[in-house]
C-alpha atoms as a PDB file:
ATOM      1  CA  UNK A   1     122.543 131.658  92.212  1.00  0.00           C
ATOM      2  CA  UNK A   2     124.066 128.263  91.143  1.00  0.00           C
ATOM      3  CA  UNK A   3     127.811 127.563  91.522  1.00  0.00           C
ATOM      4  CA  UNK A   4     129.790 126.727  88.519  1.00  0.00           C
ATOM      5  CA  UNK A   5     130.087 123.329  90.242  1.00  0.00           C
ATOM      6  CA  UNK A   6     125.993 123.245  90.240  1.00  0.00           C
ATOM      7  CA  UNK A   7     126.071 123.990  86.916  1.00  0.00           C
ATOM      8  CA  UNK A   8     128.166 121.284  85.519  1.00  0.00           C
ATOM      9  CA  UNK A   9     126.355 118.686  87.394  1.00  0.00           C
ATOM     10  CA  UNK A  10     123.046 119.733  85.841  1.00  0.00           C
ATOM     11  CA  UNK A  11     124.812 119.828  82.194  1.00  0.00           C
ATOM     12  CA  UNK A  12     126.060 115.833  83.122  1.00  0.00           C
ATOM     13  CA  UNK A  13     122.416 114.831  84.273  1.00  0.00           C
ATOM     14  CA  UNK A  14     120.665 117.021  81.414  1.00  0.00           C
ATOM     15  CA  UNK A  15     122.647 114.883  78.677  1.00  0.00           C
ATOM     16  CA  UNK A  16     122.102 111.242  80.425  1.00  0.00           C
ATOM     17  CA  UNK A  17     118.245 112.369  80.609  1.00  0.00           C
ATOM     18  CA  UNK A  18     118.706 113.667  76.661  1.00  0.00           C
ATOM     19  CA  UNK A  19     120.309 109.837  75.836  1.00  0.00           C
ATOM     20  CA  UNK A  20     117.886 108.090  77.772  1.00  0.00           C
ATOM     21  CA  UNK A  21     115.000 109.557  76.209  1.00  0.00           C
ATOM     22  CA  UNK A  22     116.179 109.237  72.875  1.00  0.00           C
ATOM     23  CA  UNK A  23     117.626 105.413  73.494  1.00  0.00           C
ATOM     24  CA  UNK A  24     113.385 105.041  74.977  1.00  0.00           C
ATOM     25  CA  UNK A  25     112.605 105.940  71.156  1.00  0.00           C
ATOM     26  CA  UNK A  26     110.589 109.541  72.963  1.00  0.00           C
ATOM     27  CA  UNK A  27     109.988 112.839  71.509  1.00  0.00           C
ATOM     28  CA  UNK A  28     110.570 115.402  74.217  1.00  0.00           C
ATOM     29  CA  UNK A  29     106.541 115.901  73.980  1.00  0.00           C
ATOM     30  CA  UNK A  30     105.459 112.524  74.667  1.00  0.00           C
ATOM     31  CA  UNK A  31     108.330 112.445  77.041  1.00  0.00           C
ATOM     32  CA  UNK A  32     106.757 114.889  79.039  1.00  0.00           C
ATOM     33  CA  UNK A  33     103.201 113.590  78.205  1.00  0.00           C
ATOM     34  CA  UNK A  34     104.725 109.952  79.606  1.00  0.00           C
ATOM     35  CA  UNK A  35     106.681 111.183  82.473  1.00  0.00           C
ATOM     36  CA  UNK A  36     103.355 113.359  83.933  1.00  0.00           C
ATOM     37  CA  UNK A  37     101.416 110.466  84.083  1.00  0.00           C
ATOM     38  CA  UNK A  38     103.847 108.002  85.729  1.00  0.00           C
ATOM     39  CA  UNK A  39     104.260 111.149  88.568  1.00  0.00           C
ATOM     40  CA  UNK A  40     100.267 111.697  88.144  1.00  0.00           C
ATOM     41  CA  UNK A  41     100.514 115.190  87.096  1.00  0.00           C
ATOM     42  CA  UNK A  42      97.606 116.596  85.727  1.00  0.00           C
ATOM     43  CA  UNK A  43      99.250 118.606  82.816  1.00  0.00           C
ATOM     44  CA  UNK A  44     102.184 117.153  80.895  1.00  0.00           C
ATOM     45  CA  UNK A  45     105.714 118.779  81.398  1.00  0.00           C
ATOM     46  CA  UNK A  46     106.111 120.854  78.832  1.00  0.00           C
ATOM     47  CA  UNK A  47     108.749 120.050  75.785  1.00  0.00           C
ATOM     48  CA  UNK A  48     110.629 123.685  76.786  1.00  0.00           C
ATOM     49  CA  UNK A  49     110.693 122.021  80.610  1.00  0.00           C
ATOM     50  CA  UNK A  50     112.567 119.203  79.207  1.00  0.00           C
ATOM     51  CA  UNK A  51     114.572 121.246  76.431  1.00  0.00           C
ATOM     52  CA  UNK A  52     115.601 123.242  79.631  1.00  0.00           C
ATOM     53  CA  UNK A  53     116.329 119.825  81.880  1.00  0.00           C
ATOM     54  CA  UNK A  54     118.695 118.231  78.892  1.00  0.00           C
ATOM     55  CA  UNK A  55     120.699 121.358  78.210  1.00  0.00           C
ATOM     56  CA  UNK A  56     121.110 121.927  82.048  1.00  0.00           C
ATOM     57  CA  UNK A  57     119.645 124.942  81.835  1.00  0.00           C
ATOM     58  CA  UNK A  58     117.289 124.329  84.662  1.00  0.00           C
ATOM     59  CA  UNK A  59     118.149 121.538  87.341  1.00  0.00           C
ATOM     60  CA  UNK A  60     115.456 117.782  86.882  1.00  0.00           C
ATOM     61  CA  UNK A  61     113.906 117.644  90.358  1.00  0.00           C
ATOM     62  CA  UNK A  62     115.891 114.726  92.266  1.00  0.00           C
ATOM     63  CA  UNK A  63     112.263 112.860  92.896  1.00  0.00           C
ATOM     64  CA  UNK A  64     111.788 112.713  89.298  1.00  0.00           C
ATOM     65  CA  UNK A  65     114.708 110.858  88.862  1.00  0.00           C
ATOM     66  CA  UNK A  66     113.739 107.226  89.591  1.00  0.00           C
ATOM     67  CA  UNK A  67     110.531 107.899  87.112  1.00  0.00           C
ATOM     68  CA  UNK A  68     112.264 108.788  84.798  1.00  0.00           C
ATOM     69  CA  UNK A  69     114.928 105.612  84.754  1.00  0.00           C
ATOM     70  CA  UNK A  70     111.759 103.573  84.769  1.00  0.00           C
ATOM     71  CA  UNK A  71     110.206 104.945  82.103  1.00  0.00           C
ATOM     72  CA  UNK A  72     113.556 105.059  79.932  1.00  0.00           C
ATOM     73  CA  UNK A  73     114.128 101.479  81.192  1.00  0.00           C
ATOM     74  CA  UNK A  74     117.871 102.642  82.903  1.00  0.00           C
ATOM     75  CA  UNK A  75     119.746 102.872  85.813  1.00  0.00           C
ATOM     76  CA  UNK A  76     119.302 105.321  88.230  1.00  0.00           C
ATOM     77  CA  UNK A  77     123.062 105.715  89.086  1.00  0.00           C
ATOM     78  CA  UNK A  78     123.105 106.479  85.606  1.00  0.00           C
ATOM     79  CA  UNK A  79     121.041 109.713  85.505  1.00  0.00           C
ATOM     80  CA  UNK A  80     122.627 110.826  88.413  1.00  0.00           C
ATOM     81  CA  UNK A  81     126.517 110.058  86.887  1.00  0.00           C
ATOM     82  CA  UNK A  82     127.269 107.522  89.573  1.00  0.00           C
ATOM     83  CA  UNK A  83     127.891 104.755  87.246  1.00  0.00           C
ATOM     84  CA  UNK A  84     128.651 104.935  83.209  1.00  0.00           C
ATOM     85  CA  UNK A  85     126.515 102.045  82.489  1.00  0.00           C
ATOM     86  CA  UNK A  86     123.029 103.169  81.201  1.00  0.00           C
ATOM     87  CA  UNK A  87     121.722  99.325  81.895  1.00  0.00           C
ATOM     88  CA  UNK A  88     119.983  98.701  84.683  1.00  0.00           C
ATOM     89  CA  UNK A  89     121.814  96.830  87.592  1.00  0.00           C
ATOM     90  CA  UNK A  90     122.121  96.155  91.043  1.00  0.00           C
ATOM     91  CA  UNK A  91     124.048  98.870  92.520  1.00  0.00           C
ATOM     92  CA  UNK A  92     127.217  97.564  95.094  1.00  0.00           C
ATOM     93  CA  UNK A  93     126.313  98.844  98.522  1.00  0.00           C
ATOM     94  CA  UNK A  94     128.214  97.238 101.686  1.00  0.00           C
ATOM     95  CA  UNK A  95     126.466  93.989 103.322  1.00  0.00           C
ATOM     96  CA  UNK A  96     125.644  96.015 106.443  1.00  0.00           C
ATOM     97  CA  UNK A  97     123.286  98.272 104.401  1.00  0.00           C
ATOM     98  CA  UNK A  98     121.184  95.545 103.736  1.00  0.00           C
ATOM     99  CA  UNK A  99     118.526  96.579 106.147  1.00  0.00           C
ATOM    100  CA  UNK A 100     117.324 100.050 105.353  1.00  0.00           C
ATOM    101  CA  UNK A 101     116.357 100.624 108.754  1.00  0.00           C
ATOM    102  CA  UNK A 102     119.631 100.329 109.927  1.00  0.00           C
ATOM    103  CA  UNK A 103     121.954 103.926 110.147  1.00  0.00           C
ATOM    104  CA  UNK A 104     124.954 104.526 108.404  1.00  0.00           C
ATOM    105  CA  UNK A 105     127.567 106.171 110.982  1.00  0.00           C
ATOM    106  CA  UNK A 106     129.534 108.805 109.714  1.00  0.00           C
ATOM    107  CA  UNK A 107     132.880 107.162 111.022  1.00  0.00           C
ATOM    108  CA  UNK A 108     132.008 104.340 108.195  1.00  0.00           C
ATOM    109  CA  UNK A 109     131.310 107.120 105.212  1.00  0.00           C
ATOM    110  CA  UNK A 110     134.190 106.214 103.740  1.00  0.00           C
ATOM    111  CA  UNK A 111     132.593 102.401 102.692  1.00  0.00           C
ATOM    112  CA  UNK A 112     130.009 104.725 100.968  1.00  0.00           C
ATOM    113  CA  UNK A 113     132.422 106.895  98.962  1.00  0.00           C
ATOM    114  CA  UNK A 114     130.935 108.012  95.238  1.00  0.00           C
ATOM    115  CA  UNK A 115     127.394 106.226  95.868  1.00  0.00           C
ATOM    116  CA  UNK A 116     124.114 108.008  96.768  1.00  0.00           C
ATOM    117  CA  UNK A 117     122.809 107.621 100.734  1.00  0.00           C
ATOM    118  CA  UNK A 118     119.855 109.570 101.712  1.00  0.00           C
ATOM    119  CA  UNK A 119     120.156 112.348 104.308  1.00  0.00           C
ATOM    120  CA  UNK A 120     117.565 112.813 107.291  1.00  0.00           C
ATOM    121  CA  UNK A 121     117.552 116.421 108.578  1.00  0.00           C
ATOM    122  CA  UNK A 122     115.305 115.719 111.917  1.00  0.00           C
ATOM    123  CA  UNK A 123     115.214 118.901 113.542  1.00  0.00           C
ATOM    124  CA  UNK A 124     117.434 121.162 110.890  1.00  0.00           C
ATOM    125  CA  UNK A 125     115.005 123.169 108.486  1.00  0.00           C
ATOM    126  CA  UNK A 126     116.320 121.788 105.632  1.00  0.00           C
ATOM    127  CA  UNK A 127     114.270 118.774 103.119  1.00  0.00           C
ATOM    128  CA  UNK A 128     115.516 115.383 103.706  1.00  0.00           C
ATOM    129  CA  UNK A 129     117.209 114.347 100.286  1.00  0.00           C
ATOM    130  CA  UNK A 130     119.577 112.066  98.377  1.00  0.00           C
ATOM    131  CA  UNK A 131     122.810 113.072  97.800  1.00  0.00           C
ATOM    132  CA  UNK A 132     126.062 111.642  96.954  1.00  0.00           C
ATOM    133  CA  UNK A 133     129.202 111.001  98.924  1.00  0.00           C
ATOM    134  CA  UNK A 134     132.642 111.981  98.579  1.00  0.00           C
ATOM    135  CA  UNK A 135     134.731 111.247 101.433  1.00  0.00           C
ATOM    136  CA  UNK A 136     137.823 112.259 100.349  1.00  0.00           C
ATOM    137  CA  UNK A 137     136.663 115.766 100.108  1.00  0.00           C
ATOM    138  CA  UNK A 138     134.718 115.110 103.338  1.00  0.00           C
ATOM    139  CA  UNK A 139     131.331 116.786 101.573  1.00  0.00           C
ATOM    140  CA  UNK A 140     127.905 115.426 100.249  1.00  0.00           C
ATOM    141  CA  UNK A 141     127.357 116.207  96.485  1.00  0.00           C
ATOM    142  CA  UNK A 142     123.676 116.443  95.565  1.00  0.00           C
ATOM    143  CA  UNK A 143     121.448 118.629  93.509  1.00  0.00           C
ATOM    144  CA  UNK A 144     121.150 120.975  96.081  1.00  0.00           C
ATOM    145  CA  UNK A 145     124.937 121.796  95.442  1.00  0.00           C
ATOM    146  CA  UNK A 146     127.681 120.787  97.626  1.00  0.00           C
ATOM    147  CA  UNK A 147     127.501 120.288 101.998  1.00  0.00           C
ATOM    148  CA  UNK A 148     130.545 119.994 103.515  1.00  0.00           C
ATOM    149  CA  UNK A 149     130.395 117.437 106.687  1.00  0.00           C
ATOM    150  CA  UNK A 150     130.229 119.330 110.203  1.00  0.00           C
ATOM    151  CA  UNK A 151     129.671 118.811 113.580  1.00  0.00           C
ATOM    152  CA  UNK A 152     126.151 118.700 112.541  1.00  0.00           C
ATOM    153  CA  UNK A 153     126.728 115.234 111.070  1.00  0.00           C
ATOM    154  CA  UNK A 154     126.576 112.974 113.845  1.00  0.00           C
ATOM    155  CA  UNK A 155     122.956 114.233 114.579  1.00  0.00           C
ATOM    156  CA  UNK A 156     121.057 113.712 111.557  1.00  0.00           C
ATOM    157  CA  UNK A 157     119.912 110.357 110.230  1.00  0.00           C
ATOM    158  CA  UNK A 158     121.714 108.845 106.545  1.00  0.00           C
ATOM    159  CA  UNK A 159     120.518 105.333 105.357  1.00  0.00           C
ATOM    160  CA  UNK A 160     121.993 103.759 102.438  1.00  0.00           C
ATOM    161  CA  UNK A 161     118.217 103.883 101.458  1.00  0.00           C
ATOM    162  CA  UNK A 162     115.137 105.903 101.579  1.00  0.00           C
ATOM    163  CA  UNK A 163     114.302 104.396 105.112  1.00  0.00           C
ATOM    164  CA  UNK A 164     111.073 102.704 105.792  1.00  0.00           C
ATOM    165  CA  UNK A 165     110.826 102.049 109.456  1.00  0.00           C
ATOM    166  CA  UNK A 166     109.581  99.041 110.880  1.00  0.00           C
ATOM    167  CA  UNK A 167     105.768  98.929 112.231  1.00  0.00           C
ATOM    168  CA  UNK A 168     105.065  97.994 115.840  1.00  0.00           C
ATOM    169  CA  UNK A 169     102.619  95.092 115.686  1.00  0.00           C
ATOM    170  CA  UNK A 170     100.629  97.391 118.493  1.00  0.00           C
ATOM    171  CA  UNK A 171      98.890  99.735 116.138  1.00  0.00           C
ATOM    172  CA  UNK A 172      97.151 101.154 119.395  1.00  0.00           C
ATOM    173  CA  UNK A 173     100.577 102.408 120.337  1.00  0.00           C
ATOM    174  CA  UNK A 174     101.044 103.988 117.451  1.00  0.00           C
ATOM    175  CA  UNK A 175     100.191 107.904 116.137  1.00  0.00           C
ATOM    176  CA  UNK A 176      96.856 107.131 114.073  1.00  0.00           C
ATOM    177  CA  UNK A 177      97.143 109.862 111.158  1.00  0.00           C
ATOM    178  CA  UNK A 178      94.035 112.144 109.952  1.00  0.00           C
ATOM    179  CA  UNK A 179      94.163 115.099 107.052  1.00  0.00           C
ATOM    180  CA  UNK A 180      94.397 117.237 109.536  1.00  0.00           C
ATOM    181  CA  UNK A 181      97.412 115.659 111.626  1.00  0.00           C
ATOM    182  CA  UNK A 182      99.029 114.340 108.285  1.00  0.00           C
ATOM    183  CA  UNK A 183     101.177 117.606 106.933  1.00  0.00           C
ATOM    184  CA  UNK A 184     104.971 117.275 106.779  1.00  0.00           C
ATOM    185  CA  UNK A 185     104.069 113.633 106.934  1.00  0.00           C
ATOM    186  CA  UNK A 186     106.041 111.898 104.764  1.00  0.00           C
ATOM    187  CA  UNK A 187     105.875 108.230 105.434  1.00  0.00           C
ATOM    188  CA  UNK A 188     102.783 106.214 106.878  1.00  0.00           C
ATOM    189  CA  UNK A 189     101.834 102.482 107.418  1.00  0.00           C
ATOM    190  CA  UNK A 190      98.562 101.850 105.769  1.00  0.00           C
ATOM    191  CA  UNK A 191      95.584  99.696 107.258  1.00  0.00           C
ATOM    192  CA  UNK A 192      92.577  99.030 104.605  1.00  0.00           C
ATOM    193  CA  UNK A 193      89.136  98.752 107.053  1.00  0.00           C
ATOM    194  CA  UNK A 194      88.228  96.311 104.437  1.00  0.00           C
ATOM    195  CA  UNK A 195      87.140  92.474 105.963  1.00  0.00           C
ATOM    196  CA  UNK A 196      89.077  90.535 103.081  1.00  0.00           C
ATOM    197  CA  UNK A 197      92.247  89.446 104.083  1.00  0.00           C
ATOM    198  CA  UNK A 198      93.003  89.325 100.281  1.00  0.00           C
ATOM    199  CA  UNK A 199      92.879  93.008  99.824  1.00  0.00           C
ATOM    200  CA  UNK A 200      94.644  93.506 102.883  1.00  0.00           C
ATOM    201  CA  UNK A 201      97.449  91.855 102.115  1.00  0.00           C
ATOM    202  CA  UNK A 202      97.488  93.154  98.768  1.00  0.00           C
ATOM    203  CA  UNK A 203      97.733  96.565 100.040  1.00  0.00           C
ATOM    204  CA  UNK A 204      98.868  97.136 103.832  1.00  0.00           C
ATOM    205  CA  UNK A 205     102.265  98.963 103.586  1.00  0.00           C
ATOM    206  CA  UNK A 206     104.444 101.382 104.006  1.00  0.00           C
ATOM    207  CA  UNK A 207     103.254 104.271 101.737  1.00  0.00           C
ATOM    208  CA  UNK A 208     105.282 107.619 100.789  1.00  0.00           C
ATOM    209  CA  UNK A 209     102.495 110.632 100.886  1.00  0.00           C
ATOM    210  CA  UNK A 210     102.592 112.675  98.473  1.00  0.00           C
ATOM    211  CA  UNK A 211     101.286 116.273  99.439  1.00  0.00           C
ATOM    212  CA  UNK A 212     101.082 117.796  96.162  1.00  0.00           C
ATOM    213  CA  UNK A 213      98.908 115.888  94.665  1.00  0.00           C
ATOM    214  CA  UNK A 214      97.318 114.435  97.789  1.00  0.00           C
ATOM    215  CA  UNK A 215      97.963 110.575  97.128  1.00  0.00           C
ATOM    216  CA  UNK A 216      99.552 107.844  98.694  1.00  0.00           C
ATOM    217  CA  UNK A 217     102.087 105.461  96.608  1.00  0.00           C
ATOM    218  CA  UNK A 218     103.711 102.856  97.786  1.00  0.00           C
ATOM    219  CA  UNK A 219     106.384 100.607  95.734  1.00  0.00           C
ATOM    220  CA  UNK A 220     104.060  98.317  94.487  1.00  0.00           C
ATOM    221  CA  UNK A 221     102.454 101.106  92.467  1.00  0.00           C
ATOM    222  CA  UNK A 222      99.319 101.274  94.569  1.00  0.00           C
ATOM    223  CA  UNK A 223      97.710 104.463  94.503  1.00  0.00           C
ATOM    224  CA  UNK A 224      95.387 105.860  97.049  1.00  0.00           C
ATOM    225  CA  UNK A 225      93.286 108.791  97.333  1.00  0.00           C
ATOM    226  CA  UNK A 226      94.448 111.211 100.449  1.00  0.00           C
ATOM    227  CA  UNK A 227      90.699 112.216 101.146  1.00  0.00           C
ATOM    228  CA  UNK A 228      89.687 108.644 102.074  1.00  0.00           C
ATOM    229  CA  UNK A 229      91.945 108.299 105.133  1.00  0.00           C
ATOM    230  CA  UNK A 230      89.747 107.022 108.351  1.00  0.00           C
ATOM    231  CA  UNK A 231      87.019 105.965 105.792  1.00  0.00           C
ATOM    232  CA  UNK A 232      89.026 103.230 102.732  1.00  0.00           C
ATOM    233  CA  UNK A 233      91.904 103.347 105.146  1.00  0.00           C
ATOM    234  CA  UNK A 234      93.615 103.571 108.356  1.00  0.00           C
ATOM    235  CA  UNK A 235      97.180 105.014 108.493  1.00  0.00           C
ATOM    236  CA  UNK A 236      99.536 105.205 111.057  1.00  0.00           C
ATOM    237  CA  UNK A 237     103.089 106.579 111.630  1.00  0.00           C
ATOM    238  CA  UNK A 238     106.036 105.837 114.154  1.00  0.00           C
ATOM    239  CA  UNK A 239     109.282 108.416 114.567  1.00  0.00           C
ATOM    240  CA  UNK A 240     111.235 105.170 116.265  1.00  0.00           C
ATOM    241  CA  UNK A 241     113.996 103.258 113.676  1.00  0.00           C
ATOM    242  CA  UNK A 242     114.633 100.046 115.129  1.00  0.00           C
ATOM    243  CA  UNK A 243     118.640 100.430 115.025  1.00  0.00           C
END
């Protein structure tokens, strides 16, 4: 059961999605047909799924978010009523968040007040996840609802960005990854086993897995196929932030 709070947060996001669509010159249909093939879905979201997003009915899933102010040509911090401004621009984050390896402590939330960091839950069974915060209420706001800060806090991981840790140049030392070694896996550092140094600088990267529909994507837009691990690719993974 949502909380009222819940609620009205989904309403706020449902319109900005509604405007954006409509300022992107989309019918909820080709919305949907658009928006499943940026994510790589197989069917399109339906025009009810997107009726029901807009109205706040039911909540947009938060990794849809950033597809969706690509595709509509807006800001993020937009959709997710951090900022009023539909254009696109570069969101004001503190200098010391300039490395997205680096850890935000919880004593300095307060430099983060009203702007999105992403939470790390190592070794709490909860998702890892964006959220929002608000310091002055000592609480994260996301669309998960509302967590309050805890004792908990100083033992999880928040970044001002999704964090993509830094690769050891000793690949030997590293955990090589497999499809059978690769679930709950959500970042990797990909390898192509191709000879041409063009191709593998084109595409050796960081890469966020996606389990669903068993790809790797990385920011570039590079797509590759989770089935050809050990045989197109080599991928490897580290636990270690370099703090």
């Amino acid at each position: 059961m949502r909380t009222e709070q819940q609620k009205q947060y989904a309403k706020k996001v449902g319109k900005r999605i509604a405007y954006a669509r409509k300022a992107a010159n989309l019918s909820q249909v080709d919305f949907g047909i658009e928006l499943a093939k940026r994510v790589h879905r197989s069917k399109p979201y339906t025009f009810t799924t997107i009726s029901a997003w807009e109205v706040g009915r039911r909540v947009c899933p938060s990794q849809l978010i950033n597809d969706i102010a690509q595709l509509c040509n807006v800001d993020r911090s937009y959709l997710l009523c951090l900022s009023d401004a539909p254009d696109k621009a570069e969101e004001s984050l503190p200098s010391s968040s300039s490395d997205p390896t680096i850890c935000i402590k919880s004593s300095s939330l307060s430099e983060y007040n009203g702007k999105p960091v992403y939470l790390c839950f190592e070794g709490y069974e909860r998702e890892d996840c964006w959220a929002i915060v608000d310091d002055a209420k000592q609480r994260f706001i996301g669309l998960f609802g509302v967590l309050n800060y805890g004792t908990w806090i100083d033992d999880i991981k928040i970044y001002p960005y999704t964090p993509y840790y830094k690769i050891s140049d000793d690949l030997e030392n590293l955990k090589k990854l497999n499809v059978s070694n690769i679930d709950n896996i959500k970042m990797c550092y990909v390898v192509l086993t191709t000879n041409s140094d063009k191709m593998r600088d084109l595409y050796n990267g960081w890469y966020e897995i996606d389990h669903e529909y068993r790809i790797l994507k990385n920011k570039k837009g590079f797509i590759l196929n989770l089935e050809d691990i050990g045989i197109t690719y080599n991928a490897y993974v580290n636990y270690v932030s370099d703090e």
